[in-house]
Protein backbone atom coordinates (compact mmCIF):
# COMPACT_ATOMS: atom_id res chain seq x y z
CA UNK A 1 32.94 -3.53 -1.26
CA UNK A 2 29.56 -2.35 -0.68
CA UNK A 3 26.83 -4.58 0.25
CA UNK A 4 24.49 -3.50 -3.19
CA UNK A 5 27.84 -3.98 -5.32
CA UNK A 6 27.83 -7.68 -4.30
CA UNK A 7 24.16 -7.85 -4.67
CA UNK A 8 24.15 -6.53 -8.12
CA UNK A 9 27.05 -9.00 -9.51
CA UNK A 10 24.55 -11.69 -8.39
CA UNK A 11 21.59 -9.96 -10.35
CA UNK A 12 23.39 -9.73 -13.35
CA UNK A 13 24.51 -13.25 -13.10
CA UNK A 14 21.07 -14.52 -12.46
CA UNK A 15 19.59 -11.96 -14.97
CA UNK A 16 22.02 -13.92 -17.80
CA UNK A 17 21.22 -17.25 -16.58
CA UNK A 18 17.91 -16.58 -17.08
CA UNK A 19 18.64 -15.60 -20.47
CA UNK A 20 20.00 -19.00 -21.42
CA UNK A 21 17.10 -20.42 -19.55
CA UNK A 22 14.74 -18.94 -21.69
CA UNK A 23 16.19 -19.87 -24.88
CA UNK A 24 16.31 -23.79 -24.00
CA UNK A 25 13.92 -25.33 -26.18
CA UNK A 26 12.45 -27.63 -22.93
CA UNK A 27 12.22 -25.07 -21.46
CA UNK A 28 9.87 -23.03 -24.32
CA UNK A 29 7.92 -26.66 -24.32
CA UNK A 30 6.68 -25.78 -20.19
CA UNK A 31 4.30 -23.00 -20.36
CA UNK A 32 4.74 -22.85 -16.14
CA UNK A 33 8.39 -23.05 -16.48
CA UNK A 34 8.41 -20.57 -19.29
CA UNK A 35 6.16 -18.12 -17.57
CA UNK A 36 7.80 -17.98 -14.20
CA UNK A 37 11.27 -17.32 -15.21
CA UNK A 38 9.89 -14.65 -17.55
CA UNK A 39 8.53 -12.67 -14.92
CA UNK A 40 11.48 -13.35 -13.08
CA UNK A 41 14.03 -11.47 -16.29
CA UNK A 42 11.37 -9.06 -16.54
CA UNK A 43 11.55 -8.11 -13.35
CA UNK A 44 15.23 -8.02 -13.27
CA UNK A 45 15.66 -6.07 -16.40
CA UNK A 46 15.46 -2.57 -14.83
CA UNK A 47 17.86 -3.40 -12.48
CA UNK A 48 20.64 -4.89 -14.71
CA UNK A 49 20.01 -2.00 -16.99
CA UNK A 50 20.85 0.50 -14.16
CA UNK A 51 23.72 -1.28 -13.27
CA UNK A 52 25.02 -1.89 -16.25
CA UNK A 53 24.62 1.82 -17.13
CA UNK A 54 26.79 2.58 -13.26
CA UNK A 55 29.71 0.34 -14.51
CA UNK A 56 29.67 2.30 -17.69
CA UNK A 57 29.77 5.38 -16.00
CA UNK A 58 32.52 4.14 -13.86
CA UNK A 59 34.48 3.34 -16.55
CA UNK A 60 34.64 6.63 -17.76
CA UNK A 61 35.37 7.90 -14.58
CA UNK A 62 38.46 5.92 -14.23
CA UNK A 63 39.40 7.23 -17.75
CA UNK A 64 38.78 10.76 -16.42
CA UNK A 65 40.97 10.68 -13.43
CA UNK A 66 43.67 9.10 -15.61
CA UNK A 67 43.59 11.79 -18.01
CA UNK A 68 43.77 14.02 -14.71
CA UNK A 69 46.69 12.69 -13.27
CA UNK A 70 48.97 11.65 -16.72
CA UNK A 71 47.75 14.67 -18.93
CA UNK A 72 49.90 17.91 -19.41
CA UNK A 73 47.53 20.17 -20.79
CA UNK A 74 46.28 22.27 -18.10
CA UNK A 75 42.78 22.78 -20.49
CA UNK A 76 42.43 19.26 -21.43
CA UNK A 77 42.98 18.81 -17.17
CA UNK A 78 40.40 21.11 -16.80
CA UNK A 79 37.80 19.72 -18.92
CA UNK A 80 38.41 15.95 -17.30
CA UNK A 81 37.75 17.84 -14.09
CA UNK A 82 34.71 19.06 -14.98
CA UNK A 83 33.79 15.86 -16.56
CA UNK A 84 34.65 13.56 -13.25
CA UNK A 85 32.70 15.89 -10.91
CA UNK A 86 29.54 15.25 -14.21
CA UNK A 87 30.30 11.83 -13.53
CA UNK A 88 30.00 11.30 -9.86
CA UNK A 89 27.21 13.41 -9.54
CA UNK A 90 25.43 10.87 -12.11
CA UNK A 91 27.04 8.00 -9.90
CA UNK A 92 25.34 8.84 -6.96
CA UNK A 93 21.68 9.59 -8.30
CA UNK A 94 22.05 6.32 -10.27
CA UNK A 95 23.62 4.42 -6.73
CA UNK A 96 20.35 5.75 -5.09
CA UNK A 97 18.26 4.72 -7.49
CA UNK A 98 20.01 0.89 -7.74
CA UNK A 99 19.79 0.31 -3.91
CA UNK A 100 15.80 0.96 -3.83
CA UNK A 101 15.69 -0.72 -7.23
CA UNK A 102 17.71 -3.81 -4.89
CA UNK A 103 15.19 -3.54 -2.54
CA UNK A 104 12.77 -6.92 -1.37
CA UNK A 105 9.48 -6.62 -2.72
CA UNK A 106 6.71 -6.66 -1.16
CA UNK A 107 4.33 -9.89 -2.55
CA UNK A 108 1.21 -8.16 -1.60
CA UNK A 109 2.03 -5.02 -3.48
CA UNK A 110 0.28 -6.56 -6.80
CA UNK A 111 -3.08 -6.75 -4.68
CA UNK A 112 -6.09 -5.35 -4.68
CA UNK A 113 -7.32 -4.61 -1.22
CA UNK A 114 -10.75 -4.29 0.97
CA UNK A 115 -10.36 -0.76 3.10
CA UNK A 116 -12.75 -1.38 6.09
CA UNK A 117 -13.43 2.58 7.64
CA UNK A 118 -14.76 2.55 10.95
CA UNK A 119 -16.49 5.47 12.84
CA UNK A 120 -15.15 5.95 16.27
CA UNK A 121 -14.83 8.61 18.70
CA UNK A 122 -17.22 11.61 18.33
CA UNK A 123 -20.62 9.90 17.20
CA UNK A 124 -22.88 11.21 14.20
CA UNK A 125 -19.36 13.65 13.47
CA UNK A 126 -16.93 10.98 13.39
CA UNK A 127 -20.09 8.61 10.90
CA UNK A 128 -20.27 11.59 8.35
CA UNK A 129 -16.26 11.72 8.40
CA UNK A 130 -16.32 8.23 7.29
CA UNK A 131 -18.08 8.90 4.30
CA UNK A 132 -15.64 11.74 3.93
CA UNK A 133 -12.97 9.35 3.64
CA UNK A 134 -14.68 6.89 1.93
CA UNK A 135 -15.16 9.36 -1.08
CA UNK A 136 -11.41 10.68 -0.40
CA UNK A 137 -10.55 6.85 -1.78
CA UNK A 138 -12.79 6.43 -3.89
CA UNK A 139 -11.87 9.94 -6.33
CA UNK A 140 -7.80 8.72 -5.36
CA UNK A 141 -8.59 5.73 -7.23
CA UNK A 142 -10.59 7.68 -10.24
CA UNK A 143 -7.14 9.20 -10.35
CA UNK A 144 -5.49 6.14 -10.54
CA UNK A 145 -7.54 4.35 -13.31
CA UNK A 146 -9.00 1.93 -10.51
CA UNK A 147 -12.29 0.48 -9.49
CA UNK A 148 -14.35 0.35 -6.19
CA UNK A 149 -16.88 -1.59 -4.84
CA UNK A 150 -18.89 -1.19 -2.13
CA UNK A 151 -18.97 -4.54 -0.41
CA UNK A 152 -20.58 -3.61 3.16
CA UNK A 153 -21.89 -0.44 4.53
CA UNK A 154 -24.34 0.90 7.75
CA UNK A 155 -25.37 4.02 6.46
CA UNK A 156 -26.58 6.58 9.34
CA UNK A 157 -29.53 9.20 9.24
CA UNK A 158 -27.34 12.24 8.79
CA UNK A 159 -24.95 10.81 5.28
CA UNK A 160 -22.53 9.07 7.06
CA UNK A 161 -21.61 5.44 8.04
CA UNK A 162 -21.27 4.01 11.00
CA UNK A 163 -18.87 1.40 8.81
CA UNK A 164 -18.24 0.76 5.45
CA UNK A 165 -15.84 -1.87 3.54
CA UNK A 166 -14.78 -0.85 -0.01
CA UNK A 167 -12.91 -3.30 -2.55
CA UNK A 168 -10.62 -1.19 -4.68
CA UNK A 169 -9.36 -3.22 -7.91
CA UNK A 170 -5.97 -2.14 -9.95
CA UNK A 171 -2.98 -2.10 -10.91
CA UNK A 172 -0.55 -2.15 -7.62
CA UNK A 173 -3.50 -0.99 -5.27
CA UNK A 174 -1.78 -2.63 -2.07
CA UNK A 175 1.18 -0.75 -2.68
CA UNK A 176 -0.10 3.02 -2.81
CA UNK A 177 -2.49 2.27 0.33
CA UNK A 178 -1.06 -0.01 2.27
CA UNK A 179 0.06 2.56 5.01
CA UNK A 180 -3.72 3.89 5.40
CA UNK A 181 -4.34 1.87 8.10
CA UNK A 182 -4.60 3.70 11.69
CA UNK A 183 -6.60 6.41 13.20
CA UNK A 184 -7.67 9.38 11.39
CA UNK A 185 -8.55 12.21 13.42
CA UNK A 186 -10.11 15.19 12.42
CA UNK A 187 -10.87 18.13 13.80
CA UNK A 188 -13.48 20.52 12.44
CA UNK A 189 -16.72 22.55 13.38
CA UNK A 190 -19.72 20.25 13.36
CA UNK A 191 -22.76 22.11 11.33
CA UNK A 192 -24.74 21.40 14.60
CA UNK A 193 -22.55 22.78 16.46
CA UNK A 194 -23.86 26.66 17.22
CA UNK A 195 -21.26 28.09 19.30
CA UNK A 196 -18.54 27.25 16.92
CA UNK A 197 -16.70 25.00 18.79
CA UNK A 198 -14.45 22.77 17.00
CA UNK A 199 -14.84 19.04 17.93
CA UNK A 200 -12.22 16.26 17.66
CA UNK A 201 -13.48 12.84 16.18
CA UNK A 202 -11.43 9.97 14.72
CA UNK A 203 -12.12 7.23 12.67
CA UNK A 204 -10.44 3.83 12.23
CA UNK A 205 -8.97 2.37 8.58
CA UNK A 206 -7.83 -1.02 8.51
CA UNK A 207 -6.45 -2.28 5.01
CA UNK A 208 -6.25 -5.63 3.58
CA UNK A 209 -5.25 -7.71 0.93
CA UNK A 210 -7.76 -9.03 -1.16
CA UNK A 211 -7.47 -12.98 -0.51
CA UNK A 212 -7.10 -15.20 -3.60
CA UNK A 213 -8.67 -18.95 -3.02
CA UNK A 214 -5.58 -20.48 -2.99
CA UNK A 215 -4.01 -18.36 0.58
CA UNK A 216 -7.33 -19.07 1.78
CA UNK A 217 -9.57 -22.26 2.07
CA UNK A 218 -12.41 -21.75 4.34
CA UNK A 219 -14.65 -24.90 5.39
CA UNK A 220 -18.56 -24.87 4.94
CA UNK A 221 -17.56 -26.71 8.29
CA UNK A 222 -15.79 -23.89 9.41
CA UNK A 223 -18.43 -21.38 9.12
CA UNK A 224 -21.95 -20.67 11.05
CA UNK A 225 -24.15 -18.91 8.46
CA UNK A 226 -26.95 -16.62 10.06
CA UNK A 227 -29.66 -15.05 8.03
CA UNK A 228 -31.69 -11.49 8.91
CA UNK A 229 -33.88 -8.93 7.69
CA UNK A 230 -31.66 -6.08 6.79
CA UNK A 231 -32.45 -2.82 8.43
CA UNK A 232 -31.47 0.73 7.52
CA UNK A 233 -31.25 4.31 9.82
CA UNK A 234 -33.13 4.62 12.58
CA UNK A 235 -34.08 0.55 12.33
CA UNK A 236 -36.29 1.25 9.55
CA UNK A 237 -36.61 -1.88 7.34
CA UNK A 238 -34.99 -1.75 4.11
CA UNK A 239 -37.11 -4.66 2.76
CA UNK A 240 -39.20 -7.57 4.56
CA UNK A 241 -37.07 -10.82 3.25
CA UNK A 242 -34.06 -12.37 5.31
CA UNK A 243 -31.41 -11.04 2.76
CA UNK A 244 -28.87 -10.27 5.59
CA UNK A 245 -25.91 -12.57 5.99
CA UNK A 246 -23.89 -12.98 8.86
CA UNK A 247 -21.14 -15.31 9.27
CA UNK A 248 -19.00 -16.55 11.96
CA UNK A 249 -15.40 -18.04 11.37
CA UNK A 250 -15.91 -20.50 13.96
CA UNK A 251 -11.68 -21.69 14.38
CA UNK A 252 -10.78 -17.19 15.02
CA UNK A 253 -14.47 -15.87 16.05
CA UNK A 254 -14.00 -13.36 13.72
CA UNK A 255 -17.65 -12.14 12.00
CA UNK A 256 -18.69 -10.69 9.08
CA UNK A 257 -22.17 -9.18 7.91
CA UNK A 258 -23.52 -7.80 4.89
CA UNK A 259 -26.80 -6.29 3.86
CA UNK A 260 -26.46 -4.39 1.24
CA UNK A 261 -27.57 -6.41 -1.50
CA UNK A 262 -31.42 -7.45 -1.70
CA UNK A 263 -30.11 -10.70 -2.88
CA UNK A 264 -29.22 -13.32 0.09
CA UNK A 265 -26.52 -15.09 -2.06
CA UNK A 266 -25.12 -11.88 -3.48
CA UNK A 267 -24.70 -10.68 0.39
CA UNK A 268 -23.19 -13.87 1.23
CA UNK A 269 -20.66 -14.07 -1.72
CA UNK A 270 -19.28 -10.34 -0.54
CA UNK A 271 -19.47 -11.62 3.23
CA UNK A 272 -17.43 -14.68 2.44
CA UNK A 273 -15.01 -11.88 0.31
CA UNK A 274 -14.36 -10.04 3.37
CA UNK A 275 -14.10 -12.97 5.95
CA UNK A 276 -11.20 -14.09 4.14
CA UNK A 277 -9.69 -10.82 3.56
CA UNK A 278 -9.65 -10.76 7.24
CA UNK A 279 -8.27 -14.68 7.92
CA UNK A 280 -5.58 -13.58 5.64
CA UNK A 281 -4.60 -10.59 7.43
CA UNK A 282 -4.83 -12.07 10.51
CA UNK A 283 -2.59 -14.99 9.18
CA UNK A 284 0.37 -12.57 8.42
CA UNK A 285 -0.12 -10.58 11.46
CA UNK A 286 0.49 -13.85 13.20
CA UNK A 287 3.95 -14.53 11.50
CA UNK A 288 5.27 -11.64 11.49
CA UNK A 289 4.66 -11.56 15.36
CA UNK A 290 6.68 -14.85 15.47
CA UNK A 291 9.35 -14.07 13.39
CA UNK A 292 12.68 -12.76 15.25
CA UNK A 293 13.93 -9.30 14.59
CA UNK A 294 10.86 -8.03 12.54
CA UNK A 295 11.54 -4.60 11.16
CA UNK A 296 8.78 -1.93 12.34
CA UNK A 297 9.21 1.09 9.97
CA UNK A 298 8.66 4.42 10.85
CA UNK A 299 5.84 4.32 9.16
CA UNK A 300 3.88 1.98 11.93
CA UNK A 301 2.18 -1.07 11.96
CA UNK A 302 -0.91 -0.04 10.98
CA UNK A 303 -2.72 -0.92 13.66
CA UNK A 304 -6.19 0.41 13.75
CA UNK A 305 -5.22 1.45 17.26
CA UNK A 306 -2.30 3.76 16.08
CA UNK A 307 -2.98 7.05 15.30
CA UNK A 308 -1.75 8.38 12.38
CA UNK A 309 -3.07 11.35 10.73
CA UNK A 310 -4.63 14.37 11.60
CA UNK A 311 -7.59 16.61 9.44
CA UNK A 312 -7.52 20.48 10.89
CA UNK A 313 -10.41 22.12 9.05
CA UNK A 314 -9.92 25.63 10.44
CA UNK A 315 -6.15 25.45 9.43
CA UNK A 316 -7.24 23.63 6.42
CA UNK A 317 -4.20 21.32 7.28
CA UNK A 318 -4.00 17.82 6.71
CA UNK A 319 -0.56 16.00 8.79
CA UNK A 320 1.03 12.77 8.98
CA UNK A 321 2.58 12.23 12.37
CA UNK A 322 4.53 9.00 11.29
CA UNK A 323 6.81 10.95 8.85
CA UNK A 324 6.13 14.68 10.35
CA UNK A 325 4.75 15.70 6.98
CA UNK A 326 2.30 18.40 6.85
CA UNK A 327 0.46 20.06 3.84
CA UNK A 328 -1.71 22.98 3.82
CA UNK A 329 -4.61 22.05 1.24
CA UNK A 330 -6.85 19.94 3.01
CA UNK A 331 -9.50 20.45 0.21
CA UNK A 332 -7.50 19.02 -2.45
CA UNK A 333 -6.54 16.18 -0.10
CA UNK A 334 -10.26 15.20 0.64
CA UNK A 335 -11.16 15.11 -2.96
CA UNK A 336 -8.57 12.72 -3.30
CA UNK A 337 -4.73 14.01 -4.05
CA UNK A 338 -3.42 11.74 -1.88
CA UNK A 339 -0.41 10.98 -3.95
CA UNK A 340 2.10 13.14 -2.07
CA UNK A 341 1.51 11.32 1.43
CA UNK A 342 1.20 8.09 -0.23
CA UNK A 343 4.40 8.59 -1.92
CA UNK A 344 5.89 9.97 1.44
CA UNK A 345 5.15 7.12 3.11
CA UNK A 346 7.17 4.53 0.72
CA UNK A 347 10.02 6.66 0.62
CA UNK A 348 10.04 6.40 4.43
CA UNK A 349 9.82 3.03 4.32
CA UNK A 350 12.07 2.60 1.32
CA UNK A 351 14.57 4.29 3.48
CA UNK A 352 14.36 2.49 6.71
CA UNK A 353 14.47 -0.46 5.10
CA UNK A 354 18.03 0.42 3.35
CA UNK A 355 19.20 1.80 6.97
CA UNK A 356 18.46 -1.69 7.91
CA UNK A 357 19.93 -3.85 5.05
CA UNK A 358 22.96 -1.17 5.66
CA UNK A 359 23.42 -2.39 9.25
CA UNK A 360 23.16 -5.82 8.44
């Protein structure tokens, strides 16, 4: 029997225990109790619904290949034909559909995230691309009914940003995004640039999960707290106060500054935001480096170091190199239709991980 069969039986199982579970009166009486193991038959439900619906079908495939084999009519044996080859092609959609639905989620896809977008190669070209990107995100999640915040940015003279660090709120954010994270290269035609010579300039995304208090605790102790007078393009002060915060995780060295509030204690509350977005992700790089056999997708790491994705202007063709996918509306990708590659890229992942689970 197949390995989602087996897996199903238990589903349903657990999927009717929980049932009984949540019609014990002590159990009603424990608002924890009663909320966990609701989540827990909600989130079953679609699944025991689609398998339930497979048996059915089944069923009625057994029926039709009885009729086909015990029935003398050679119009009612025609129509049961008809009907069985109905009925596995429904089978099959549905059996795709059950083994992604079987699929282990992914905690952090409920999260909201902090996007830090990083100018690299290719100076004031590769700044202004930033900002690019930054409002490629930000109309993706106007699309999406979400909200962003801009927690940290160095703006430069031209309209672009040396680095910026956006917090995008909603439902399921982690999970559309989550494969952003890489190099982005474009390639395009600076408007400085009088002979017309297209440059190459990439830019870094890294993507994290927002961190809740309880997955991280950081220590007044832990942390050296360093104020400054914030300073915009070309070092010109933005205001003469010392409302710049910069902190330093002392236990991982990694630092965090923000400056764009005029408030000390509002740039210190979105420093401390981003510090432990970054202990967190740090944290789960770490075990998933220890753990044996880790799974890398085809989809990458996301590793700022990795590219992923190149912008051609002149071809007005936007492609992802971890799935080979290439689409030729750049514009409509830029102002933030994103949902294709984003989509792409979970269905590549959905489908290396059921290559794996198959093996196994």
């Amino acid at each position: 029997m197949n390995w989602w069969i087996d897996r199903l039986a238990q589903v349903e199982e657990r999927f009717e225990d929980l049932g009984r579970l949540l019609s014990d009166p002590e159990i009603v009486a424990d608002s924890v109790k009663l909320r966990t193991y609701s989540k827990e038959h909600s989130d079953l439900t679609p699944v025991v619904e689609a398998y339930r619906k497979f048996s059915s079908l089944r069923g009625q495939l057994e029926e039709a290949e009885e009729m086909i084999r015990e029935e003398k009519d050679s119009d009612l044996i025609t129509m049961a034909r008809e009907e069985r080859d109905e009925l596995i092609g429904d089978m099959e959609s549905l059996e795709e559909e059950l083994k992604r639905l079987l699929l282990p989620r992914d905690p952090l896809d409920e999260k909201n995230i902090l996007i830090e977008i990083r100018s690299g190669t290719g100076g004031e070209e590769a700044a202004l691309f930033v900002a690019d990107m930054t409002r490629m995100y930000q109309r993706y999640a106007e699309r999406k009914n979400w909200t962003v915040e801009v927690l940290n940015s160095s703006p430069t003279e031209k309209g672009g940003f040396r680095e910026i660090v956006l917090l995008v709120r909603g439902q399921r954010v982690y999970s559309y995004l989550k494969f952003e994270g890489g190099v982005h290269r474009v390639q395009r035609v600076p408007e400085t640039e009088s002979s017309g010579r297209i440059h190459t300039s990439a830019v870094s995304v890294v993507v994290m999960p927002e961190a809740e208090d309880v997955e991280v605790q950081v220590s007044s102790e832990d942390v050296r707290v360093d104020v400054f007078r914030a300073s915009g393009c070309g070092g010109q002060h933005v205001n003469t106060t010392d409302s710049a915060v910069r902190l330093t995780h002392i236990p991982t060295g990694i630092v965090v500054s923000c400056q764009d509030e005029k408030s000390q204690h509002k740039n210190k509350t979105k420093a401390l935001k981003i510090l432990k977005a970054r202990i967190l992700k740090a944290k789960e790089e770490e075990q998933r480096a220890e753990q044996d056999g880790v799974r890398r997708s085809m989809v990458g790491s996301g590793d700022r170091s990795e590219r992923i994705r190149t912008y051609n202007y002149p071809q007005t063709r936007v492609t992802d190199h971890r799935i080979n996918l290439t689409l030729y509306r750049l514009e409509a990708i830029m102002d933030g239709d994103i949902e294709e590659i984003t989509q792409a890229l979970v269905a590549s992942d959905q489908a290396e991980l059921l290559k794996s689970m198959e093996v196994a």
